[in-house]
C-alpha atoms as a PDB file:
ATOM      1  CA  UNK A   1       0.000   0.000   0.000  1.00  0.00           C
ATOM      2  CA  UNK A   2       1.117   3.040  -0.781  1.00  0.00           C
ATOM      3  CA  UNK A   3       0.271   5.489   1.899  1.00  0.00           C
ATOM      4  CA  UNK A   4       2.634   6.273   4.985  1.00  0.00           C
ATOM      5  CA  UNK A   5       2.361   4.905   8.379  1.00  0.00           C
ATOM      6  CA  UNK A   6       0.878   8.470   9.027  1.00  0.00           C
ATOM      7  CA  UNK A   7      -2.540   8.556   8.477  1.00  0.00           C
ATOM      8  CA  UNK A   8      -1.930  12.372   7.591  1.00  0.00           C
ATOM      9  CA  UNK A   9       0.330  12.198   5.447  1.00  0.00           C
ATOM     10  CA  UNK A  10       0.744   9.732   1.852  1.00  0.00           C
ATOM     11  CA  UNK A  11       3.829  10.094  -0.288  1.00  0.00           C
ATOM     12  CA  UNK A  12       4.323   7.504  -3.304  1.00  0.00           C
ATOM     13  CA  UNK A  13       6.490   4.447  -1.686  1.00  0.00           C
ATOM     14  CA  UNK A  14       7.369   3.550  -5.385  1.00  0.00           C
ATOM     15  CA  UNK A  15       8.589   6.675  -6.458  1.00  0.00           C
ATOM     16  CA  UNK A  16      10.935   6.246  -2.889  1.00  0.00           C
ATOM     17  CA  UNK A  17      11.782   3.039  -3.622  1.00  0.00           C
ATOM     18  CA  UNK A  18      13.440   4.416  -7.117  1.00  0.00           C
ATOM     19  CA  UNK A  19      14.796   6.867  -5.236  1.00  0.00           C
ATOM     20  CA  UNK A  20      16.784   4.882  -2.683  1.00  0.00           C
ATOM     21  CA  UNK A  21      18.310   2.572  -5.532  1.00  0.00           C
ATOM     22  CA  UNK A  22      19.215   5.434  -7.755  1.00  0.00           C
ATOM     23  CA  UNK A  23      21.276   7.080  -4.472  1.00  0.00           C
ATOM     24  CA  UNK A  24      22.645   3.531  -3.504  1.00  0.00           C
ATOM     25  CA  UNK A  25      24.169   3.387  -7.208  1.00  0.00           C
ATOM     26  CA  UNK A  26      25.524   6.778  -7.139  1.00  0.00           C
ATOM     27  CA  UNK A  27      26.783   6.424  -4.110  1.00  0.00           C
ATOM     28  CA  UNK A  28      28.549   3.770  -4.842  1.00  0.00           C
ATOM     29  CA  UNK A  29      29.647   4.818  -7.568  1.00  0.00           C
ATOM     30  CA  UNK A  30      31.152   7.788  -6.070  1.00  0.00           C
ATOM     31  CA  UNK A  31      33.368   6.100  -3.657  1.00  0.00           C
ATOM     32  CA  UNK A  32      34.793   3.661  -6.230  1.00  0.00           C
ATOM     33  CA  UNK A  33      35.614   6.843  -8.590  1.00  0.00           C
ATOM     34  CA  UNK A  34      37.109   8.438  -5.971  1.00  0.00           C
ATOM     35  CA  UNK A  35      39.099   5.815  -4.637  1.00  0.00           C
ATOM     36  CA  UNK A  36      40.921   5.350  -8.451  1.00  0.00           C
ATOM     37  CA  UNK A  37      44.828   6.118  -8.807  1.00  0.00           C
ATOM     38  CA  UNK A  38      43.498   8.352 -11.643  1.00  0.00           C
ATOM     39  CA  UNK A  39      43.104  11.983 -10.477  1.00  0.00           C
ATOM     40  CA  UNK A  40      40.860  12.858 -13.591  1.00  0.00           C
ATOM     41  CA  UNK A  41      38.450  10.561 -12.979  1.00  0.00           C
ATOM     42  CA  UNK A  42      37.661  11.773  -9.617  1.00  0.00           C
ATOM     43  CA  UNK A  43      35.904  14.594 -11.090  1.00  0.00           C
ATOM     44  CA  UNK A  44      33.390  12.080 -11.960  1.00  0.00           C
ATOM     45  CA  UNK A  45      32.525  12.395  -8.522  1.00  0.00           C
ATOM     46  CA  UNK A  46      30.342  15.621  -8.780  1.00  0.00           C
ATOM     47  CA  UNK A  47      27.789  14.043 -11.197  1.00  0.00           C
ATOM     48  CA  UNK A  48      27.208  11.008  -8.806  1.00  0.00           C
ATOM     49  CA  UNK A  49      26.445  13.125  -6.106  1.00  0.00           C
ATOM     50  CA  UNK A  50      24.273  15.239  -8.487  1.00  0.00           C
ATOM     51  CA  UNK A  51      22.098  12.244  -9.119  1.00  0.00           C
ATOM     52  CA  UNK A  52      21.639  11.506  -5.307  1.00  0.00           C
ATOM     53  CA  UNK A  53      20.428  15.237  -4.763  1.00  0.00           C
ATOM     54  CA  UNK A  54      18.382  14.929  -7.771  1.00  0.00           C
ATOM     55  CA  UNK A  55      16.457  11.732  -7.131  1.00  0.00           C
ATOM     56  CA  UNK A  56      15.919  12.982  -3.826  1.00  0.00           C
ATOM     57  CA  UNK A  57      14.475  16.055  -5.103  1.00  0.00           C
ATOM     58  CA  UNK A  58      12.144  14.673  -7.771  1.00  0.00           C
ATOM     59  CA  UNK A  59      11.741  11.229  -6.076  1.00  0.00           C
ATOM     60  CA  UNK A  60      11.779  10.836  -2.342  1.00  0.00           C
ATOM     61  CA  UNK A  61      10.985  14.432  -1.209  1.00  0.00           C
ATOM     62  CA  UNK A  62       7.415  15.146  -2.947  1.00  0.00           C
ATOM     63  CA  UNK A  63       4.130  14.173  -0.688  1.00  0.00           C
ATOM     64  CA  UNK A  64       0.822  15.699   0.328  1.00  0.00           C
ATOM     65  CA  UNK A  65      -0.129  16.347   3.783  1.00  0.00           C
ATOM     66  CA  UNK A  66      -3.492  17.057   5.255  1.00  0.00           C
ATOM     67  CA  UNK A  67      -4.682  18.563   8.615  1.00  0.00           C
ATOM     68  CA  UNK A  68      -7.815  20.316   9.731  1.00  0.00           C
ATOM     69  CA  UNK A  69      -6.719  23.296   7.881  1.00  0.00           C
ATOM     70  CA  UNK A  70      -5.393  22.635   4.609  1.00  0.00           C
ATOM     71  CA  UNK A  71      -3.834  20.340   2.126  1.00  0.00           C
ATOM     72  CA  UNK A  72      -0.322  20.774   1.396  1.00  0.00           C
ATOM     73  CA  UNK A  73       1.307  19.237  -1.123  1.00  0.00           C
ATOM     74  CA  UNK A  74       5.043  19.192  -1.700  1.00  0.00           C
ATOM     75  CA  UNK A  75       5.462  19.406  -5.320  1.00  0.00           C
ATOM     76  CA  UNK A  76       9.204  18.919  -6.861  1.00  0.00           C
ATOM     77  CA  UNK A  77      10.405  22.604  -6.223  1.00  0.00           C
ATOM     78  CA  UNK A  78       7.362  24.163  -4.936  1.00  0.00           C
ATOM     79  CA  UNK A  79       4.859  23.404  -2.001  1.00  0.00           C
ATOM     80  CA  UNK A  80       1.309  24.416  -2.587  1.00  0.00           C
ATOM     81  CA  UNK A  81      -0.783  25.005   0.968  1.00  0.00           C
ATOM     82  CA  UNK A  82      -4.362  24.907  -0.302  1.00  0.00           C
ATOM     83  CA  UNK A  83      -6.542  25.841   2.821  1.00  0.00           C
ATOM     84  CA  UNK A  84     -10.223  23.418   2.833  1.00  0.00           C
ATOM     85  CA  UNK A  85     -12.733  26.507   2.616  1.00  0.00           C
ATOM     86  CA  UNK A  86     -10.468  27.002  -1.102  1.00  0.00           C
ATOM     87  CA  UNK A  87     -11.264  23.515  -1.837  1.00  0.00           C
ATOM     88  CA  UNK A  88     -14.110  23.203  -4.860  1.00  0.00           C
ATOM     89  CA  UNK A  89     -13.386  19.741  -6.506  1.00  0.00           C
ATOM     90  CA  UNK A  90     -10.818  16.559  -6.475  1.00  0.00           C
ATOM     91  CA  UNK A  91     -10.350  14.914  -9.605  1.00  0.00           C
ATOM     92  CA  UNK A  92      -7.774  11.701 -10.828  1.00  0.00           C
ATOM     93  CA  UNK A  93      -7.592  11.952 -13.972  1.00  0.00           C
ATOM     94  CA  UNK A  94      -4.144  12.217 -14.801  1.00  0.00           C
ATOM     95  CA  UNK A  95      -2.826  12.393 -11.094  1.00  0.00           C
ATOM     96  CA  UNK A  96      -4.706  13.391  -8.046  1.00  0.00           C
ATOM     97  CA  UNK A  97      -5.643  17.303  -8.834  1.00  0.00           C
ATOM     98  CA  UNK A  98      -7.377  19.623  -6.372  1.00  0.00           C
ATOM     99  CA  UNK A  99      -8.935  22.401  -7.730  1.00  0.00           C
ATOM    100  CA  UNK A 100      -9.614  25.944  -6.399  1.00  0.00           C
ATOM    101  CA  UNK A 101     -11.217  28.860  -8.093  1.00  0.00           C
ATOM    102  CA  UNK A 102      -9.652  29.592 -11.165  1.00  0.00           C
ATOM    103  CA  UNK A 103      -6.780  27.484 -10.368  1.00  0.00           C
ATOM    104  CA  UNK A 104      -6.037  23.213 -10.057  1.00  0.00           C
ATOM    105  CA  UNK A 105      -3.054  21.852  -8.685  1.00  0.00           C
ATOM    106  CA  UNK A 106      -1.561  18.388  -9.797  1.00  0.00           C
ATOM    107  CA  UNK A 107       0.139  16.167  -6.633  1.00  0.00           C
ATOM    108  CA  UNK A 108       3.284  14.939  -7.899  1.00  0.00           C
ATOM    109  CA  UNK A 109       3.454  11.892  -5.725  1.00  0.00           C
ATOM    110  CA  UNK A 110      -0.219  10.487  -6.856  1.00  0.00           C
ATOM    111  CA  UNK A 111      -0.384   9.695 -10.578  1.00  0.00           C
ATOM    112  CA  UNK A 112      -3.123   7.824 -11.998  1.00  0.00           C
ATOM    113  CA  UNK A 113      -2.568   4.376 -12.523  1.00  0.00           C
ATOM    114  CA  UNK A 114      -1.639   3.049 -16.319  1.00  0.00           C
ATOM    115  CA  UNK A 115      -3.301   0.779 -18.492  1.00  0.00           C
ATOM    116  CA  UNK A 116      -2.271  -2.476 -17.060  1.00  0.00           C
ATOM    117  CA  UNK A 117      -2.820  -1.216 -13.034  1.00  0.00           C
ATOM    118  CA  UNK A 118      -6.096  -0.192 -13.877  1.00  0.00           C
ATOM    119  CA  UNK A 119      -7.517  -3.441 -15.741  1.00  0.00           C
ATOM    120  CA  UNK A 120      -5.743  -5.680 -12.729  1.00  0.00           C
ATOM    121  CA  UNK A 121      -7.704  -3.162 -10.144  1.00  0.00           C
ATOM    122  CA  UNK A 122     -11.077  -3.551 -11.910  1.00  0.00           C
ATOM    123  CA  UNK A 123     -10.878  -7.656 -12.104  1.00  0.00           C
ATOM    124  CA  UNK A 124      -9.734  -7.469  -8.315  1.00  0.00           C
ATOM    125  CA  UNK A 125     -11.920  -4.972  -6.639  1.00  0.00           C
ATOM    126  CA  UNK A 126     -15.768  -5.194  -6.878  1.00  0.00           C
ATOM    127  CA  UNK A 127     -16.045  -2.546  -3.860  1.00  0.00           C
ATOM    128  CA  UNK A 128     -17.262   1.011  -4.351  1.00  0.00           C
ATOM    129  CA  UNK A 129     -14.806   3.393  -3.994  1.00  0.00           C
ATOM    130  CA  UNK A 130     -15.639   5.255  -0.793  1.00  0.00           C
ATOM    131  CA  UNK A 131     -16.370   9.392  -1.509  1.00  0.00           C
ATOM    132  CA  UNK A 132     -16.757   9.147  -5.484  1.00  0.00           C
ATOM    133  CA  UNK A 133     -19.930   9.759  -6.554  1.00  0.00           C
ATOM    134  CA  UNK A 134     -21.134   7.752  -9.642  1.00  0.00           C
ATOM    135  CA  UNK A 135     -18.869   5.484 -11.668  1.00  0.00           C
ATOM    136  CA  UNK A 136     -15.519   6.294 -10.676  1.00  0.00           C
ATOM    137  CA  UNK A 137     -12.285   7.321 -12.675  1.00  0.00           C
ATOM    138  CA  UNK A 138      -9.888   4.738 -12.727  1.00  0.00           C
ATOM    139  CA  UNK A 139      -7.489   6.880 -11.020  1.00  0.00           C
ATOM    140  CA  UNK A 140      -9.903   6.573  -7.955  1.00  0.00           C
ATOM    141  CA  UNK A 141      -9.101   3.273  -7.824  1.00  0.00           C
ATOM    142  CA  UNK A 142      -8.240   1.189  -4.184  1.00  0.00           C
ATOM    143  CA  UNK A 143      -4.479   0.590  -4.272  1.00  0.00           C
ATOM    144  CA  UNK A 144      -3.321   3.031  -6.941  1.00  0.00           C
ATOM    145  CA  UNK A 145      -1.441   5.947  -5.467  1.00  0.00           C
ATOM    146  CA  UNK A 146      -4.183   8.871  -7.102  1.00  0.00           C
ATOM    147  CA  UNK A 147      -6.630   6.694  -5.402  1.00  0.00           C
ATOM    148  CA  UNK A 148      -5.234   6.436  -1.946  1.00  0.00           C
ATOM    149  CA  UNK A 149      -4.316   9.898  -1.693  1.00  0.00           C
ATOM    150  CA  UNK A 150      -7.807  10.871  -3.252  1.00  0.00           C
ATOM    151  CA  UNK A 151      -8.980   8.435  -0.149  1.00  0.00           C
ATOM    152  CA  UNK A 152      -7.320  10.829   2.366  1.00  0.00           C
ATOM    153  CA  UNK A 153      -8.209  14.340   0.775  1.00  0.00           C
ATOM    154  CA  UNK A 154     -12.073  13.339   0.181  1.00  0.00           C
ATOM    155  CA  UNK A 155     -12.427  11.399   4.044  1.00  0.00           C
ATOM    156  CA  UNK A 156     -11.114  14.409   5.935  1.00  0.00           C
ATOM    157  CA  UNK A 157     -12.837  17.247   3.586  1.00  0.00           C
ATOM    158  CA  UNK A 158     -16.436  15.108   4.152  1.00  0.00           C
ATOM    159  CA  UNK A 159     -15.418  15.215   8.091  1.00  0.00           C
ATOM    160  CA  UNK A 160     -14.558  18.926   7.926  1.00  0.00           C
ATOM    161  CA  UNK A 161     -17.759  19.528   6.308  1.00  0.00           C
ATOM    162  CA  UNK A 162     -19.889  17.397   8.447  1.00  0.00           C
ATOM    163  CA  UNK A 163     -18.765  18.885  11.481  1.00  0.00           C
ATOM    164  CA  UNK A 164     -19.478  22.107  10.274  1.00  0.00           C
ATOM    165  CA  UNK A 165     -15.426  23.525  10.417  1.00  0.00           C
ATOM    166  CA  UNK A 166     -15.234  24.720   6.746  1.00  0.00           C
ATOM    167  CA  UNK A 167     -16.976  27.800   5.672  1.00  0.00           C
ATOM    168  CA  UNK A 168     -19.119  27.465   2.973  1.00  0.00           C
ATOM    169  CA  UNK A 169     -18.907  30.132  -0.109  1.00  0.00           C
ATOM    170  CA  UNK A 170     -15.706  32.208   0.484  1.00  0.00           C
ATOM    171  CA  UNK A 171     -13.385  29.868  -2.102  1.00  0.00           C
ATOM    172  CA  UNK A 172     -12.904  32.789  -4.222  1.00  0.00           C
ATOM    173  CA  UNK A 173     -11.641  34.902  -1.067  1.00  0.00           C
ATOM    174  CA  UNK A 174      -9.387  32.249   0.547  1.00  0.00           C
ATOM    175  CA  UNK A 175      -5.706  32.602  -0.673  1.00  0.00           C
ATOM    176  CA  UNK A 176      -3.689  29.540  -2.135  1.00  0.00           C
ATOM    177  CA  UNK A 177      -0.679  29.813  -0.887  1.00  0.00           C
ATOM    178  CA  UNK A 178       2.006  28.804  -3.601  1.00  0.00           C
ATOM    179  CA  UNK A 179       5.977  28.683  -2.603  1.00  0.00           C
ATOM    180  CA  UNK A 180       8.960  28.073  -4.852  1.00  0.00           C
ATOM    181  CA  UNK A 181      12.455  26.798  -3.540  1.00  0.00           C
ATOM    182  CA  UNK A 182      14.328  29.046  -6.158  1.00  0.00           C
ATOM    183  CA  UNK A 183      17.590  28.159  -3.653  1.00  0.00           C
ATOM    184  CA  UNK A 184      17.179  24.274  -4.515  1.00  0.00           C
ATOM    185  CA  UNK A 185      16.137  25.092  -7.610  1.00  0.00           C
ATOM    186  CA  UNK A 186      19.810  26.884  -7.889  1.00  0.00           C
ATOM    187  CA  UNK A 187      21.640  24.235  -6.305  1.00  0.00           C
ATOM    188  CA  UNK A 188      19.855  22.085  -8.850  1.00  0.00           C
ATOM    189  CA  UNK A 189      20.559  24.397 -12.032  1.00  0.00           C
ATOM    190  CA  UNK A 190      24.544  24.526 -10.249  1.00  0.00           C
ATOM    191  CA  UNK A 191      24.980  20.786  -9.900  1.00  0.00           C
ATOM    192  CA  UNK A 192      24.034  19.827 -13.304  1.00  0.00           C
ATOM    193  CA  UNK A 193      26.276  22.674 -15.215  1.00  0.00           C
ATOM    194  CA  UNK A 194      28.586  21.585 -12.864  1.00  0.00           C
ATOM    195  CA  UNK A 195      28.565  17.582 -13.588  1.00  0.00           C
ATOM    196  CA  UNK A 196      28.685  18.439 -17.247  1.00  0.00           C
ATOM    197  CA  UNK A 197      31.765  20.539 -16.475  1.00  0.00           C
ATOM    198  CA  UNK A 198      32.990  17.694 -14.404  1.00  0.00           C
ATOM    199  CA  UNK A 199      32.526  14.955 -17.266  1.00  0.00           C
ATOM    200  CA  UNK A 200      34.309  16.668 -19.321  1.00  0.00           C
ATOM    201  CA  UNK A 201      37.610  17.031 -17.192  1.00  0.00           C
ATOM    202  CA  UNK A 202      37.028  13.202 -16.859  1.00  0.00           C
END
C-alpha cells in the first residue's frame, strides 16, 4: 500500500523506492571513482552526487499532507498550501488534482494508474470506492497511489464539512498559498552545469 504509516500524510512508496536505488548506485559509484589512482576521474565524482540530490528532489521528497486546515502538497520545487474553505473539486484523472477557483493543482506523488494497473484493479476490486460519486475514474481506484491519496483528501474534507469547520462560499476569497524553492532550484541548475563541467575534465 502506498500510503505512509501516518494517516496524515501519503507520499508515493514507489517513487521512494526508485529513489533509494538510484542514491545507492551513485553512491557507490562515487566512492569507487574516488578511490581510483586516476586523479581525472575523480571529477566524476560531482555528477554522482548530483544524481543523489536529484532523485531525492524529484523522487523521495514530494508528498501531500493534510490537517484540519489545509492540504499541502510538496510538489518537486514548490509546495502548494491549499486551505479546505479554497477547496471546490478533487479529480484523478491524470494524477490526483485539487482544484480551487480559477486554479487546479496536480500532486506529484499520486499519478493515476496506467493501463495495465487499472484493468488488474477492476478484475480485483468489486467494492465502491468510498467518496466518489457515480462510476468512478480509474485513477480513484483502491491501491493506486491517485486513489489512496484521493482516499485521504475526500475522508477528511467530508469530516470537515460534516462537522461544520469549513466555511461554505468564500473559495474565491481564501488565498492559495504557492511557494517556490528558487535556492534548490539553484543548487539544482549549479549541480548539473557543474557535472557536465565535471565529465568533461574526466
Amino acid at each position: 500500500m502506498p500510503v505512509a504509516a501516518d494517516p496524515n500524510l501519503f507520499f508515493s512508496r514507489f517513487n521512494r523506492i526508485i529513489a533509494a536505488v538510484f542514491a545507492g548506485v551513485a553512491a557507490a559509484s562515487a566512492v569507487s571513482v574516488f578511490l581510483l589512482p586516476t586523479l581525472s576521474n575523480r571529477w566524476l565524482v560531482v555528477p554522482a552526487l548530483f544524481v543523489v540530490l536529484f532523485v531525492w528532489e524529484v523522487l523521495w521528497r514530494p508528498d501531500l499532507r493534510v490537517s484540519d486546515t489545509a492540504v499541502t502538497i510538496r510538489n518537486p520545487l514548490r509546495t502548494i498550501v491549499v486551505p479546505w474553505a479554497a477547496l471546490v473539486h478533487v479529480d484523478t484523472k491524470f494524477a490526483l488534482t485539487l482544484y480551487t477557483p480559477g486554479r487546479k493543482f496536480a500532486v506529484y506523488c499520486a499519478p493515476a494508474p496506467g493501463r495495465s494497473l487499472t484493468s488488474s484493479g477492476r478484475r480485483k476490486s468489486t467494492d465502491p470506492v468510498p467518496y466518489v460519486s457515480g462510476s468512478p475514474r480509474p485513477g480513484d481506484l483502491p491501491g493506486s497511489e491517485s486513489g489512496e491519496a484521493a482516499q485521504l483528501v475526500r475522508a477528511r474534507w467530508d469530516a470537515l464539512q460534516r462537522s461544520g469547520l469549513i466555511d461554505g462560499g468564500l473559495a474565491a476569497q481564501t488565498l492559495v498559498v504557492v511557494v517556490w524553492a528558487w535556492g534548490r532550484a539553484g543548487v539544482l541548475a549549479a549541480g548539473s552545469v557543474a557535472s557536465v563541467v565535471a565529465i568533461l575534465l574526466a
